[in-house]
PDB file of N, CA and C in Angstrom:
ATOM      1  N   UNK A   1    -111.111 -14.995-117.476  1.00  0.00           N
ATOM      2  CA  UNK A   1    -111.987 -16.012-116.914  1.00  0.00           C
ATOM      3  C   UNK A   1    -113.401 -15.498-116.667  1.00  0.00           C
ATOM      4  N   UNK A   2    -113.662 -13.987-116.082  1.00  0.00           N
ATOM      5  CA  UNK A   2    -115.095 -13.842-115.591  1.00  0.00           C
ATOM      6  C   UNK A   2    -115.529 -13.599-116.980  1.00  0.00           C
ATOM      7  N   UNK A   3    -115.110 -13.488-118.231  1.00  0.00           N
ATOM      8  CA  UNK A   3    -115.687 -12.811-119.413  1.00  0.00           C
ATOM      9  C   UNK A   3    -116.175 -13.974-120.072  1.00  0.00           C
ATOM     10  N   UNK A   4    -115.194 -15.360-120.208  1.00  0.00           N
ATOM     11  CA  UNK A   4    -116.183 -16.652-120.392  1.00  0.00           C
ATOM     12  C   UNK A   4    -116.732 -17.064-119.456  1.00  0.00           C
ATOM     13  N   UNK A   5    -117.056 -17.335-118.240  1.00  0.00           N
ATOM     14  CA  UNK A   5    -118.052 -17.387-117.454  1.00  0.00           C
ATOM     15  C   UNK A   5    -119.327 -16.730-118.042  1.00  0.00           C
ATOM     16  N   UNK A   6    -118.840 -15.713-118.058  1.00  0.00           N
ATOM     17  CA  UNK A   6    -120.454 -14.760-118.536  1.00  0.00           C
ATOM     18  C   UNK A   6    -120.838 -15.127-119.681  1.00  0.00           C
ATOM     19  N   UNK A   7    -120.081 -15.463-120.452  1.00  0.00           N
ATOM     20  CA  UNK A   7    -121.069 -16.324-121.657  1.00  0.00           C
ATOM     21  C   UNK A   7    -121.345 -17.289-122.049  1.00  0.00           C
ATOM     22  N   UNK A   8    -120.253 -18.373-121.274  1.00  0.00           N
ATOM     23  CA  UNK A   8    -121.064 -19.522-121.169  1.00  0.00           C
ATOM     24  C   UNK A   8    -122.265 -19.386-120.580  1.00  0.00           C
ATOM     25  N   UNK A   9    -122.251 -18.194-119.491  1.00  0.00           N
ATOM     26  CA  UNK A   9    -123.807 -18.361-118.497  1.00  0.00           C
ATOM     27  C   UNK A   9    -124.600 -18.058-119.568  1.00  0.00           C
ATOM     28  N   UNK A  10    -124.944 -17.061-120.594  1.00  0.00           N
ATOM     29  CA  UNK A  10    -125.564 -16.247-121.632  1.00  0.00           C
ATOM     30  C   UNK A  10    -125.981 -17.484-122.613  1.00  0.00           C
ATOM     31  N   UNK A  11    -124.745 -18.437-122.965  1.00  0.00           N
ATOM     32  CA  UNK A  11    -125.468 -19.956-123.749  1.00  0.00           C
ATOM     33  C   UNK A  11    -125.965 -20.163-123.302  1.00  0.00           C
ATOM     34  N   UNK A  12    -125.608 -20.985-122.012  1.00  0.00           N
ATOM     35  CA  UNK A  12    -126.780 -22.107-121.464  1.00  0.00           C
ATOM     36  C   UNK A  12    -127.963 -21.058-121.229  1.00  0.00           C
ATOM     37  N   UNK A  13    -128.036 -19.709-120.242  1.00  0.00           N
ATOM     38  CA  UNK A  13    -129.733 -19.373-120.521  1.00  0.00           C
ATOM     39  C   UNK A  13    -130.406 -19.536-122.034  1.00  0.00           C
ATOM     40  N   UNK A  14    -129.646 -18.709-122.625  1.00  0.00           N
ATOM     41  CA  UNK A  14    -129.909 -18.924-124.091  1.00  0.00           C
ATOM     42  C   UNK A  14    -130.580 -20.406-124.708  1.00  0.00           C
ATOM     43  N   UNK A  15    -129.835 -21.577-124.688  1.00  0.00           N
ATOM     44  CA  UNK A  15    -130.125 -22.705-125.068  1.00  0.00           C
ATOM     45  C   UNK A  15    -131.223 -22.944-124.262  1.00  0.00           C
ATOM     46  N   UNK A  16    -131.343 -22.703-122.773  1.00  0.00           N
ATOM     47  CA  UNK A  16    -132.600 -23.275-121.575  1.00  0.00           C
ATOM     48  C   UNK A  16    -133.689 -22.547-122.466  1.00  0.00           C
ATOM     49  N   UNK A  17    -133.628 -21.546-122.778  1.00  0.00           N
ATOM     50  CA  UNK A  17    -134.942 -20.818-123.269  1.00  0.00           C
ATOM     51  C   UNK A  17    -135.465 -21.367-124.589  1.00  0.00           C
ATOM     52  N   UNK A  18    -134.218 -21.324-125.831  1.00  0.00           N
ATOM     53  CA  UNK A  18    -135.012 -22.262-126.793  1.00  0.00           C
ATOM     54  C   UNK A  18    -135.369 -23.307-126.838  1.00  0.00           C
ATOM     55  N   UNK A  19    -135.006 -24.111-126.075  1.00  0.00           N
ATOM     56  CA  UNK A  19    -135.261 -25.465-125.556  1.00  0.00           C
ATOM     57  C   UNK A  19    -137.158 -25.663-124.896  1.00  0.00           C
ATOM     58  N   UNK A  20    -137.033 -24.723-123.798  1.00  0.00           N
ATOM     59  CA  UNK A  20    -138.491 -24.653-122.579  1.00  0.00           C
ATOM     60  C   UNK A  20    -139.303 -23.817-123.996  1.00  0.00           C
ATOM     61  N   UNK A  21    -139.233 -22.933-124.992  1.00  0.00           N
ATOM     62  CA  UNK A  21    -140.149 -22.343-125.754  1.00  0.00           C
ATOM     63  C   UNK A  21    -140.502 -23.320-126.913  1.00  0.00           C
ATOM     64  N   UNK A  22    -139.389 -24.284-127.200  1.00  0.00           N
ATOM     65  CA  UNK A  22    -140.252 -25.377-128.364  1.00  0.00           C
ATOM     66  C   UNK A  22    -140.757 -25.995-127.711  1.00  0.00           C
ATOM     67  N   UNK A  23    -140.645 -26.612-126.259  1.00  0.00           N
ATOM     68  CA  UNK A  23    -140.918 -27.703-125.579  1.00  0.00           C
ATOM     69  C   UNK A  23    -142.544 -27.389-125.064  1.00  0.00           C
ATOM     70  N   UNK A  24    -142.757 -26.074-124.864  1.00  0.00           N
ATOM     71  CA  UNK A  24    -144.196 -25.621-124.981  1.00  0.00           C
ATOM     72  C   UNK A  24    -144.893 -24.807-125.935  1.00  0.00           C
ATOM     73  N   UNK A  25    -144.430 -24.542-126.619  1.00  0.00           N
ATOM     74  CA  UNK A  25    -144.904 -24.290-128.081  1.00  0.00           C
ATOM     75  C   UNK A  25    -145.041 -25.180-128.916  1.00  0.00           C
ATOM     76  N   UNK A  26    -143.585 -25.899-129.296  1.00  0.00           N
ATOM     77  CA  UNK A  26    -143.734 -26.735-130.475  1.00  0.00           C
ATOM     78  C   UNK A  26    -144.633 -28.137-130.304  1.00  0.00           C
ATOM     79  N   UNK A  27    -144.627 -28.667-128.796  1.00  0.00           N
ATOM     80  CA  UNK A  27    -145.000 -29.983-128.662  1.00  0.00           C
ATOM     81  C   UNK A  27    -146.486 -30.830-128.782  1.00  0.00           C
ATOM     82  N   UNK A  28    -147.320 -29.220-128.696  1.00  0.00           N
ATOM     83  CA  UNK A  28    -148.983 -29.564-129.306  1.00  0.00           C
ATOM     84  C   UNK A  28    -148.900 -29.896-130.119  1.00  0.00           C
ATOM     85  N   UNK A  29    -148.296 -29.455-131.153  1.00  0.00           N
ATOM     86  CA  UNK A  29    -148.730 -30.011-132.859  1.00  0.00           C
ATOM     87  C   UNK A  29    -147.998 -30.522-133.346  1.00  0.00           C
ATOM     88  N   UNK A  30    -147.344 -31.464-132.433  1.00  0.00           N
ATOM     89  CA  UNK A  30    -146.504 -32.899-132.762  1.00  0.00           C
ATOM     90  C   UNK A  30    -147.559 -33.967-133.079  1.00  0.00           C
ATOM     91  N   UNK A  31    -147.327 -34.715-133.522  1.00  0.00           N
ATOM     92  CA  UNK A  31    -148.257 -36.105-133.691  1.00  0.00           C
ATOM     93  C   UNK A  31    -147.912 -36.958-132.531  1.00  0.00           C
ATOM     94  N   UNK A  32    -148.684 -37.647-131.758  1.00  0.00           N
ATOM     95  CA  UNK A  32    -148.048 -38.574-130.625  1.00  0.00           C
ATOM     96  C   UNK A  32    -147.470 -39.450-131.940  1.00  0.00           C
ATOM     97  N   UNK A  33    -146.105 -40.097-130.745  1.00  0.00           N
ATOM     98  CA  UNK A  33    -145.256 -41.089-131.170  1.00  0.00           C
ATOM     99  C   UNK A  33    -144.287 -40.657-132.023  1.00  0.00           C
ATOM    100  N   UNK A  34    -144.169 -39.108-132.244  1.00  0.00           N
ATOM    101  CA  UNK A  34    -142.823 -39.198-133.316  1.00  0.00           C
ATOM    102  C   UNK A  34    -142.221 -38.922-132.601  1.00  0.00           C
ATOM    103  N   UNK A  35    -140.861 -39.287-133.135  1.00  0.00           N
ATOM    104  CA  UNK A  35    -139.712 -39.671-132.592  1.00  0.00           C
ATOM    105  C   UNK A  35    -139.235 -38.472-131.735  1.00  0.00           C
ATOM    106  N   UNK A  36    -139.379 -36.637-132.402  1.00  0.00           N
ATOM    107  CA  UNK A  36    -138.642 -35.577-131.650  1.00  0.00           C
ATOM    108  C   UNK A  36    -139.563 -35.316-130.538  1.00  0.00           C
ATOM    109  N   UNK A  37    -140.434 -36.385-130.062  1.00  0.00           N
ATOM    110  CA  UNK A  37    -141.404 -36.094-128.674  1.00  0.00           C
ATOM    111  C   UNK A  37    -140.684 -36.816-128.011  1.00  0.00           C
ATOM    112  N   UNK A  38    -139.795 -37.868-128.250  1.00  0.00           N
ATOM    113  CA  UNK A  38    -138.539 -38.339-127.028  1.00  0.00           C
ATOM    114  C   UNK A  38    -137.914 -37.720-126.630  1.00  0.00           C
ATOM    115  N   UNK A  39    -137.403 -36.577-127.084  1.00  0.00           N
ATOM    116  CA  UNK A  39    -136.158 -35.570-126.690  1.00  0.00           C
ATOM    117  C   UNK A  39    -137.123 -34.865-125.490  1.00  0.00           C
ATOM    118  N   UNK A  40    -138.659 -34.285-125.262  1.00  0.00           N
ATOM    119  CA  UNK A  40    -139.087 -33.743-124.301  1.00  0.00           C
ATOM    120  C   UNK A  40    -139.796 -34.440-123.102  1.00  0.00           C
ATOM    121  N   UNK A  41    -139.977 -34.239-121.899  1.00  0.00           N
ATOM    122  CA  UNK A  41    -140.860 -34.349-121.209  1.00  0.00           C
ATOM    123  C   UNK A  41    -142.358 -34.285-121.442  1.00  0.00           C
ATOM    124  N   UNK A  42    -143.016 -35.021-120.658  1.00  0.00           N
ATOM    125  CA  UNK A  42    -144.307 -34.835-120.567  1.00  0.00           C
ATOM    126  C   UNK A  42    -144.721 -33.167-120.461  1.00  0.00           C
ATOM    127  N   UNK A  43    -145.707 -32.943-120.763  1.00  0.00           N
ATOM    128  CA  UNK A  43    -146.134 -31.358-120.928  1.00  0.00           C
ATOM    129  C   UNK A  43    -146.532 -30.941-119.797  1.00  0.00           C
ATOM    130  N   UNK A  44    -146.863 -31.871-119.182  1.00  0.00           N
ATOM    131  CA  UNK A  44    -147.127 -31.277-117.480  1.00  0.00           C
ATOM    132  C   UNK A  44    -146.558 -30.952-116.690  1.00  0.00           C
ATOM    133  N   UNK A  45    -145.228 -31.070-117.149  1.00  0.00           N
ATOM    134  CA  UNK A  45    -143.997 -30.820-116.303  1.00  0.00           C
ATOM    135  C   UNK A  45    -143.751 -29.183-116.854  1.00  0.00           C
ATOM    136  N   UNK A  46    -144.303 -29.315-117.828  1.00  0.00           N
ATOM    137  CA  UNK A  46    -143.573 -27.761-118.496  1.00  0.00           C
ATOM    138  C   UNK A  46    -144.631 -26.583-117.761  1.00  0.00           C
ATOM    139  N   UNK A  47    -145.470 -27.052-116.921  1.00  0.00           N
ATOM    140  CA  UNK A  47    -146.568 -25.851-116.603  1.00  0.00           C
ATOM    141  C   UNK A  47    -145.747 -26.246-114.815  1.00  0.00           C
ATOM    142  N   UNK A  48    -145.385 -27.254-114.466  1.00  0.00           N
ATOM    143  CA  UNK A  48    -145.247 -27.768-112.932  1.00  0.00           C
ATOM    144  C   UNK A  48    -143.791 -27.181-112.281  1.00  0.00           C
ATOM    145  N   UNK A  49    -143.092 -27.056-113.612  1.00  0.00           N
ATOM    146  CA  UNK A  49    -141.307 -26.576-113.022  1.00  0.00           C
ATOM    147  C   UNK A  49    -141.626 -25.668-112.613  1.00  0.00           C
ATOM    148  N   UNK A  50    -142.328 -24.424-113.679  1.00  0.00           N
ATOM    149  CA  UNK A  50    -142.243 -23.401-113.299  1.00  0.00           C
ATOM    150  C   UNK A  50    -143.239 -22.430-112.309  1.00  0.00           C
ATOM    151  N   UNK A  51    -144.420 -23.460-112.400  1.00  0.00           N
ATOM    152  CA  UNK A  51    -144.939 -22.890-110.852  1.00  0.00           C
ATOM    153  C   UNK A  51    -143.855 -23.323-109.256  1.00  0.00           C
ATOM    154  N   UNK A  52    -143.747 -24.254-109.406  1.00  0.00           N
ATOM    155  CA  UNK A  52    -143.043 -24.887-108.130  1.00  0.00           C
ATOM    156  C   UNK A  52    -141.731 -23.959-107.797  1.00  0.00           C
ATOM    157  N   UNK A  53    -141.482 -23.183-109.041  1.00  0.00           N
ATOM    158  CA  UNK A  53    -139.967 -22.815-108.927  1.00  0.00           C
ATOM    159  C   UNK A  53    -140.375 -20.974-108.584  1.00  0.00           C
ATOM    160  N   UNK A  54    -141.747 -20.679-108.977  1.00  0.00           N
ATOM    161  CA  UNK A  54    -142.318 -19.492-108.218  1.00  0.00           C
ATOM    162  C   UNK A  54    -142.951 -19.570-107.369  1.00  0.00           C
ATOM    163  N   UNK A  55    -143.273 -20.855-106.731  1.00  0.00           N
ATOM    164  CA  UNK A  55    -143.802 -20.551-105.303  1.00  0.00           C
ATOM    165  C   UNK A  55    -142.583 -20.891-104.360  1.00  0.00           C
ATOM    166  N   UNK A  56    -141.294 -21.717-104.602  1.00  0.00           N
ATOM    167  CA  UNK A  56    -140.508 -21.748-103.787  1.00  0.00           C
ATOM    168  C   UNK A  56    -140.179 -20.427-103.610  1.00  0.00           C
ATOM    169  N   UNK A  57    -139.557 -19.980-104.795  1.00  0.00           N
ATOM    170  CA  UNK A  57    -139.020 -18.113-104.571  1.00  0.00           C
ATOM    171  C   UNK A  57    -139.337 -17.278-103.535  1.00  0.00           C
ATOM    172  N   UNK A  58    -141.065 -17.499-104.082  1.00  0.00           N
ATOM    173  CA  UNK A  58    -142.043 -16.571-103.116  1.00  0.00           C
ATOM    174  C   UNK A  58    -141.588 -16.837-101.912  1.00  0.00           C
ATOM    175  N   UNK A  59    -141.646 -18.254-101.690  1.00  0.00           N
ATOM    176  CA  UNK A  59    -141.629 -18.700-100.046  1.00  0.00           C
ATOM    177  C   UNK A  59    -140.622 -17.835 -99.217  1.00  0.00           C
ATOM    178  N   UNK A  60    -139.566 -18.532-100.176  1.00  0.00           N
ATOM    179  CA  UNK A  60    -138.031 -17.745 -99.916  1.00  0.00           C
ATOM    180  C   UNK A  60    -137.877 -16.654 -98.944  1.00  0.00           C
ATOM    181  N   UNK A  61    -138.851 -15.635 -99.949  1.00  0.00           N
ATOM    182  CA  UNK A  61    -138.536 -14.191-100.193  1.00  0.00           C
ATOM    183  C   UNK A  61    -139.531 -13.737 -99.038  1.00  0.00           C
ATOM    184  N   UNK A  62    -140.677 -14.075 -98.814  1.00  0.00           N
ATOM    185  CA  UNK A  62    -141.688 -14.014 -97.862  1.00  0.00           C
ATOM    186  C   UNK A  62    -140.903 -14.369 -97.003  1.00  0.00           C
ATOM    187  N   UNK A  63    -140.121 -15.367 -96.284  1.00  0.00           N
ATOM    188  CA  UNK A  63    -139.542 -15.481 -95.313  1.00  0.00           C
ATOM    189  C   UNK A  63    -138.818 -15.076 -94.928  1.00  0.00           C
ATOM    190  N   UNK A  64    -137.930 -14.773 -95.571  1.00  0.00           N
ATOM    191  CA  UNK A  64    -136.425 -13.787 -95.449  1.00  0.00           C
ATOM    192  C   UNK A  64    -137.081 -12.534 -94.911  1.00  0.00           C
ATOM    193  N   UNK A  65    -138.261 -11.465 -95.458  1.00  0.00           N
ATOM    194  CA  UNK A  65    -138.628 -10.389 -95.569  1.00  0.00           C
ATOM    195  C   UNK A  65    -138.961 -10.204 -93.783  1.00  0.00           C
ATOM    196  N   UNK A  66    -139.861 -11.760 -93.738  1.00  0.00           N
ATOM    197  CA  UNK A  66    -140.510 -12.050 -92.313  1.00  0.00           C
ATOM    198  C   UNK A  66    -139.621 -12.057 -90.574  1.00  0.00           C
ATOM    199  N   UNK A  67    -138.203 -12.695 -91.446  1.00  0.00           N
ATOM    200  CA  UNK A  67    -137.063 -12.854 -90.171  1.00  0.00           C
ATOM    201  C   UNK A  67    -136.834 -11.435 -90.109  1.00  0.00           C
ATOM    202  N   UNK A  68    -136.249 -10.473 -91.234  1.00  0.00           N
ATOM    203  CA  UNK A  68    -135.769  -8.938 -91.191  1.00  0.00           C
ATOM    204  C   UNK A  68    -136.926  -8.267 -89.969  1.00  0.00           C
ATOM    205  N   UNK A  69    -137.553  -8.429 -90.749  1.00  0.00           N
ATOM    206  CA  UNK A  69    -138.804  -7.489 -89.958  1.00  0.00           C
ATOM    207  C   UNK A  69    -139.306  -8.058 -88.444  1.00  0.00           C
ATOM    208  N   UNK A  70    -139.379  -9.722 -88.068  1.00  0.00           N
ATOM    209  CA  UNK A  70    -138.978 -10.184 -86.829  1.00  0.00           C
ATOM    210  C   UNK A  70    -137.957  -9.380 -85.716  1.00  0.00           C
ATOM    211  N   UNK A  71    -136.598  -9.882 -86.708  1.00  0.00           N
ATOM    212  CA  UNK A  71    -135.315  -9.215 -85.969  1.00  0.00           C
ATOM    213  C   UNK A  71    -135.391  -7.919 -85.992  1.00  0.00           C
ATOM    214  N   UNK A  72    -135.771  -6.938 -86.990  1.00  0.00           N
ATOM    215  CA  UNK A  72    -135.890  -5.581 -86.407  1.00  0.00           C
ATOM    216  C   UNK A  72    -136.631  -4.962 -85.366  1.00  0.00           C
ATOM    217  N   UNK A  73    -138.090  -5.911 -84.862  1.00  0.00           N
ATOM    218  CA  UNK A  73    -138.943  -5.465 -83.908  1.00  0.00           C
ATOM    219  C   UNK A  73    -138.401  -6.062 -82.910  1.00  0.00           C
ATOM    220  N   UNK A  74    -137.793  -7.062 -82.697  1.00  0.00           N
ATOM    221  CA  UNK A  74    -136.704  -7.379 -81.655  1.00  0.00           C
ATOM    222  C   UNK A  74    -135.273  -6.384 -80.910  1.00  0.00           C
ATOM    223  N   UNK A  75    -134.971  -5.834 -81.916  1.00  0.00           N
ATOM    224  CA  UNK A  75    -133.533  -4.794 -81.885  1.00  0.00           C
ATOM    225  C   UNK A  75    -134.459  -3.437 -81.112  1.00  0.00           C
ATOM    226  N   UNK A  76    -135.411  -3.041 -82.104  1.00  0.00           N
ATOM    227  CA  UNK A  76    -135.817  -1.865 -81.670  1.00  0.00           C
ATOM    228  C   UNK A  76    -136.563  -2.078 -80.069  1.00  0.00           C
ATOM    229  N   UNK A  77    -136.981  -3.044 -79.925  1.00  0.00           N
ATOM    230  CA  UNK A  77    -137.759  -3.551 -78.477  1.00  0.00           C
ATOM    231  C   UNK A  77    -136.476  -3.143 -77.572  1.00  0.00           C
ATOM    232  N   UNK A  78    -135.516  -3.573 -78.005  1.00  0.00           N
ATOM    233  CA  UNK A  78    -134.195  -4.058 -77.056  1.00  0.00           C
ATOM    234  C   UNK A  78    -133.585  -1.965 -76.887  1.00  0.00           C
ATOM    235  N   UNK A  79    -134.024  -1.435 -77.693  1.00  0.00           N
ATOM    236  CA  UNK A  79    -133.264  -0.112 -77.592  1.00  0.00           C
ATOM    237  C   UNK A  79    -134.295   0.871 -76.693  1.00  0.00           C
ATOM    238  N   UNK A  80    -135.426   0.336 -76.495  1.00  0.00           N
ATOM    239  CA  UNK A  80    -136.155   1.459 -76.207  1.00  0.00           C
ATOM    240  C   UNK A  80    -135.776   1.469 -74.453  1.00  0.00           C
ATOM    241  N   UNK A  81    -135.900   2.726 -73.789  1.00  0.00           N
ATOM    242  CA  UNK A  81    -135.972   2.648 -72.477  1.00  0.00           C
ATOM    243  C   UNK A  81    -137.304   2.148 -71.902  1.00  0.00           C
ATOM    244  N   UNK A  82    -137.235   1.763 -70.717  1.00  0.00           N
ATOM    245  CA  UNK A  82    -138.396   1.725 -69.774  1.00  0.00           C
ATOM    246  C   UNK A  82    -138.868   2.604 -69.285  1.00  0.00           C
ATOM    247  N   UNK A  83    -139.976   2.639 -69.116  1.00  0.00           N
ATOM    248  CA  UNK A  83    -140.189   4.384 -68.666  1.00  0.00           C
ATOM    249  C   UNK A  83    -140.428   4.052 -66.812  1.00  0.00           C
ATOM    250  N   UNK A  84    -140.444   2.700 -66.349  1.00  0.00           N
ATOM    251  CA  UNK A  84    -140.346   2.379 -64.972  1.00  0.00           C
ATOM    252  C   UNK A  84    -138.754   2.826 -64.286  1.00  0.00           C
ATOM    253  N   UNK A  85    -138.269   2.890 -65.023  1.00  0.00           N
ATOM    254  CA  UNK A  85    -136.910   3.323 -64.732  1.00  0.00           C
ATOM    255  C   UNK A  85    -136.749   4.577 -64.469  1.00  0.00           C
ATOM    256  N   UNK A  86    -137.395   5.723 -65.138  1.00  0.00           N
ATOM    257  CA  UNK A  86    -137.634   6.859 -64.930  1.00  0.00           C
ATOM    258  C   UNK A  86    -137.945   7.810 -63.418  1.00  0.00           C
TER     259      UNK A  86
END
C-alpha cells in the first residue's frame, strides 16, 4: 500500500507540473478562441495561485517560528530565579 501511495503521489505531482508548465508556457501563443484555451484558466490565475500559496506558507512559517520563540522566552522567564529571594 505505502509503495502505491507513493506513486500515485509521484503521478499526480507529475501530471500537476505538466499541466501548470503548458498552462504558462504554452498559453501565449495560443490564438484567442481555440478550443485547447477551454481546458485552462485565465493566465492570471497562473501568476495568483502561486504567489498566494507562498505568502500563505511564509505566513505559516513566520508564525509558527514566532509562537516557538514566544513560548521559549516564556519557559526560560519561568526558570530563572529571583535574585529578591536571595
Amino acid at each position: 500500500m505505502p509503495c502505491f501511495a507513493g506513486q500515485a503521489y509521484v503521478a499526480l505531482t507529475a501530471t500537476l507540473f505538466a499541466y501548470y508548465t503548458l498552462w504558462c508556457l504554452a498559453t501565449p501563443y495560443i490564438d484567442e478562441g481555440h478550443p485547447l484555451l477551454r481546458v485552462f484558466p485565465p493566465r492570471y490565475y497562473a501568476v495568483l495561485l502561486p504567489t498566494l500559496t507562498g505568502v500563505i506558507l511564509a505566513s505559516v512559517t513566520v508564525g509558527f517560528i514566532g509562537c516557538v520563540m514566544v513560548g521559549s522566552a516564556i519557559r526560560s522567564a519561568e526558570q530563572k530565579p529571583d535574585l529578591k529571594d536571595l
